[in-house]
C-alpha atoms as a PDB file:
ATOM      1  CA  UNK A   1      54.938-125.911  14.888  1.00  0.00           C
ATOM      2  CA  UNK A   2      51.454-125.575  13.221  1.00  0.00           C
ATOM      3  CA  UNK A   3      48.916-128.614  13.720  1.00  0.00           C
ATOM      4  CA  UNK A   4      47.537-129.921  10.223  1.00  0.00           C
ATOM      5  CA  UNK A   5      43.992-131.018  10.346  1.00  0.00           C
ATOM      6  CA  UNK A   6      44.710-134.751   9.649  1.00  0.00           C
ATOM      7  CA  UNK A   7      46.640-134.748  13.304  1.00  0.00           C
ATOM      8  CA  UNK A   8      43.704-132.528  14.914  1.00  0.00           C
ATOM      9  CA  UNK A   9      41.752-135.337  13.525  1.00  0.00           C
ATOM     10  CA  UNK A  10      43.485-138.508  14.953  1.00  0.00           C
ATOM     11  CA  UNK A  11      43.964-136.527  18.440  1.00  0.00           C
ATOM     12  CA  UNK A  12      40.175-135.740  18.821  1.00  0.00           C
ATOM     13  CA  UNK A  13      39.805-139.744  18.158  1.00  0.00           C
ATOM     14  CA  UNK A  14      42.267-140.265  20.832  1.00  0.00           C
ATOM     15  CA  UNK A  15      40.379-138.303  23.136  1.00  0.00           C
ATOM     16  CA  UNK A  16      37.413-140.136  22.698  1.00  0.00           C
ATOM     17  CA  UNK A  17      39.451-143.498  23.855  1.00  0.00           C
ATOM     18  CA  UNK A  18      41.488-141.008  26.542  1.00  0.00           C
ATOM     19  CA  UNK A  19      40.856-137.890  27.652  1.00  0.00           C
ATOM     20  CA  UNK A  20      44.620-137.335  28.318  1.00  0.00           C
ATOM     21  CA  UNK A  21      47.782-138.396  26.318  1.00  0.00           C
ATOM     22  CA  UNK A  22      51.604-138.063  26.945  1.00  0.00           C
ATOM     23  CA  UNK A  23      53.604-137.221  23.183  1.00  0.00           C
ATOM     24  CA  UNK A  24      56.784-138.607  23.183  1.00  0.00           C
ATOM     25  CA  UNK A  25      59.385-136.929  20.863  1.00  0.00           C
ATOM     26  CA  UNK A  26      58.797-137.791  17.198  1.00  0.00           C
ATOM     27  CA  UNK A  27      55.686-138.856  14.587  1.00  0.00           C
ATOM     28  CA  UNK A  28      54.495-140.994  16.344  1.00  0.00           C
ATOM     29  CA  UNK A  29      51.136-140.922  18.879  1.00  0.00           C
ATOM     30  CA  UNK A  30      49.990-143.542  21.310  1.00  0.00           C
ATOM     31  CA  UNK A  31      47.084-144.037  23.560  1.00  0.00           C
ATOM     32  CA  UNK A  32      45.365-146.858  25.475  1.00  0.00           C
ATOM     33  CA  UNK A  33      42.433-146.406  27.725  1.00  0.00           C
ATOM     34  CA  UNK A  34      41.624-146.007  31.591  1.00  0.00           C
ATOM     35  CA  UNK A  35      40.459-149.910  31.486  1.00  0.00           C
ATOM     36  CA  UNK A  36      43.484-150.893  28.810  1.00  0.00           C
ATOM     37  CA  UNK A  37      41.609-152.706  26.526  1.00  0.00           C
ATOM     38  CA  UNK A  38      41.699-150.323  23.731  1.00  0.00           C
ATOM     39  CA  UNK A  39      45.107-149.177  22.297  1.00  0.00           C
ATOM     40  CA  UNK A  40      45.569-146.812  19.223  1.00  0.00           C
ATOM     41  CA  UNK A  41      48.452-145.782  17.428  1.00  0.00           C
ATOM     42  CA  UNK A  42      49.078-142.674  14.386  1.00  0.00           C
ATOM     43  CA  UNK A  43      52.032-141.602  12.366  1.00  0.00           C
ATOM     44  CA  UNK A  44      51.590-137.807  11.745  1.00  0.00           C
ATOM     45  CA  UNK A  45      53.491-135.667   9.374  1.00  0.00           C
ATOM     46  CA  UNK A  46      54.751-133.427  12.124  1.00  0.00           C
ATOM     47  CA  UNK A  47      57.064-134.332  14.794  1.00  0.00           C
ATOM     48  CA  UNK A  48      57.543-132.777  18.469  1.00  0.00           C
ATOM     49  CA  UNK A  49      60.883-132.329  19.429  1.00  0.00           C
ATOM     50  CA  UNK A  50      60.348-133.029  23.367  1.00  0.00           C
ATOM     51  CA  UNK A  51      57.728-134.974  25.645  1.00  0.00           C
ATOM     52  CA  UNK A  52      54.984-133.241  27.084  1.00  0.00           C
ATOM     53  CA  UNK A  53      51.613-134.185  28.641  1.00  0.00           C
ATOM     54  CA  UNK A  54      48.238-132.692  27.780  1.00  0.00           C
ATOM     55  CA  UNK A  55      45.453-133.065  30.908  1.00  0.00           C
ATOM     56  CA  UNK A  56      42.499-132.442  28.619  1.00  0.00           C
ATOM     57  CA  UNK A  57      42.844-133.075  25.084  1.00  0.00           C
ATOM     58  CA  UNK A  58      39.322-131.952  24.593  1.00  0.00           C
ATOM     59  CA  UNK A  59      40.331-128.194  25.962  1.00  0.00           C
ATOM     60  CA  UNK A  60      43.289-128.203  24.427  1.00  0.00           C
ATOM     61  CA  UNK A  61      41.925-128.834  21.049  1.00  0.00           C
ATOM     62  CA  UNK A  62      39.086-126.692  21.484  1.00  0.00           C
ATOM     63  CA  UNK A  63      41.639-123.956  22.387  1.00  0.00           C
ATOM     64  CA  UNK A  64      43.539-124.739  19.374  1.00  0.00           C
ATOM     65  CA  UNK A  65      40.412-124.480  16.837  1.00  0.00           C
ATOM     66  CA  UNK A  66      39.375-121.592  18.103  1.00  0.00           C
ATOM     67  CA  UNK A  67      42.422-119.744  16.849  1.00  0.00           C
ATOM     68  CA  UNK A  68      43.545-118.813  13.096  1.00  0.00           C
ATOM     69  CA  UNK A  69      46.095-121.110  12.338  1.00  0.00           C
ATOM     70  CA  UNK A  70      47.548-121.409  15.685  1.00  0.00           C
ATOM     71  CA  UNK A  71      51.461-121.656  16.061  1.00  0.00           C
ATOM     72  CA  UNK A  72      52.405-123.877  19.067  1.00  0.00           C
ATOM     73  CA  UNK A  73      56.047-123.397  20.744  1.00  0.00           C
ATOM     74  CA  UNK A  74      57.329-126.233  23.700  1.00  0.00           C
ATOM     75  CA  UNK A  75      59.237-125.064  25.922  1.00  0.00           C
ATOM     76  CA  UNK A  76      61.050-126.585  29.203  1.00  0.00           C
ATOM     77  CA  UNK A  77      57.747-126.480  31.620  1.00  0.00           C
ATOM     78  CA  UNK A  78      55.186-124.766  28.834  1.00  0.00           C
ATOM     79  CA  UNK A  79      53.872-124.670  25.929  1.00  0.00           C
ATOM     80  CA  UNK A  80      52.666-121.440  24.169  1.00  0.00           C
ATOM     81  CA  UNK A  81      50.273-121.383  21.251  1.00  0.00           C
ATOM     82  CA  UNK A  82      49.196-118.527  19.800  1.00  0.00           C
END
């Protein structure tokens, strides 16, 4: 799965409410904040096939625009993007 630049978009916004998020399976991404009184929510044009957490959604998207047109694979425990 490739990450278009709209959905790098609305996840660096979502790190700026939370620094972590949890994707559920599908198009659609939440977040709230530490204190809960900011909530956002995004349809994207991809969709994820399984739920998986990301710790630091700064790192990971820094990781991810560092790289050409990264491809990202989930796995059972992993995730692999090159």
């Amino acid at each position: 799965m490739k990450l278009n630049s709209n959905t790098h978009d609305i996840l660096k916004n979502f790190s700026e409410i939370n620094t972590n998020i949890l994707i559920k399976p599908g198009s659609e991404l939440n977040t709230i904040s530490t204190m809960r009184n900011i909530f956002a929510k995004a349809t994207i044009s991809e969709s994820f096939d399984s739920e998986f957490g990301i710790y630091d959604l700064n790192e990971f998207l820094s990781v991810v625009s560092s790289l050409d047109k990264p491809e990202l694979t989930l796995e059972d425990k992993h995730m692999t993007i090159s």
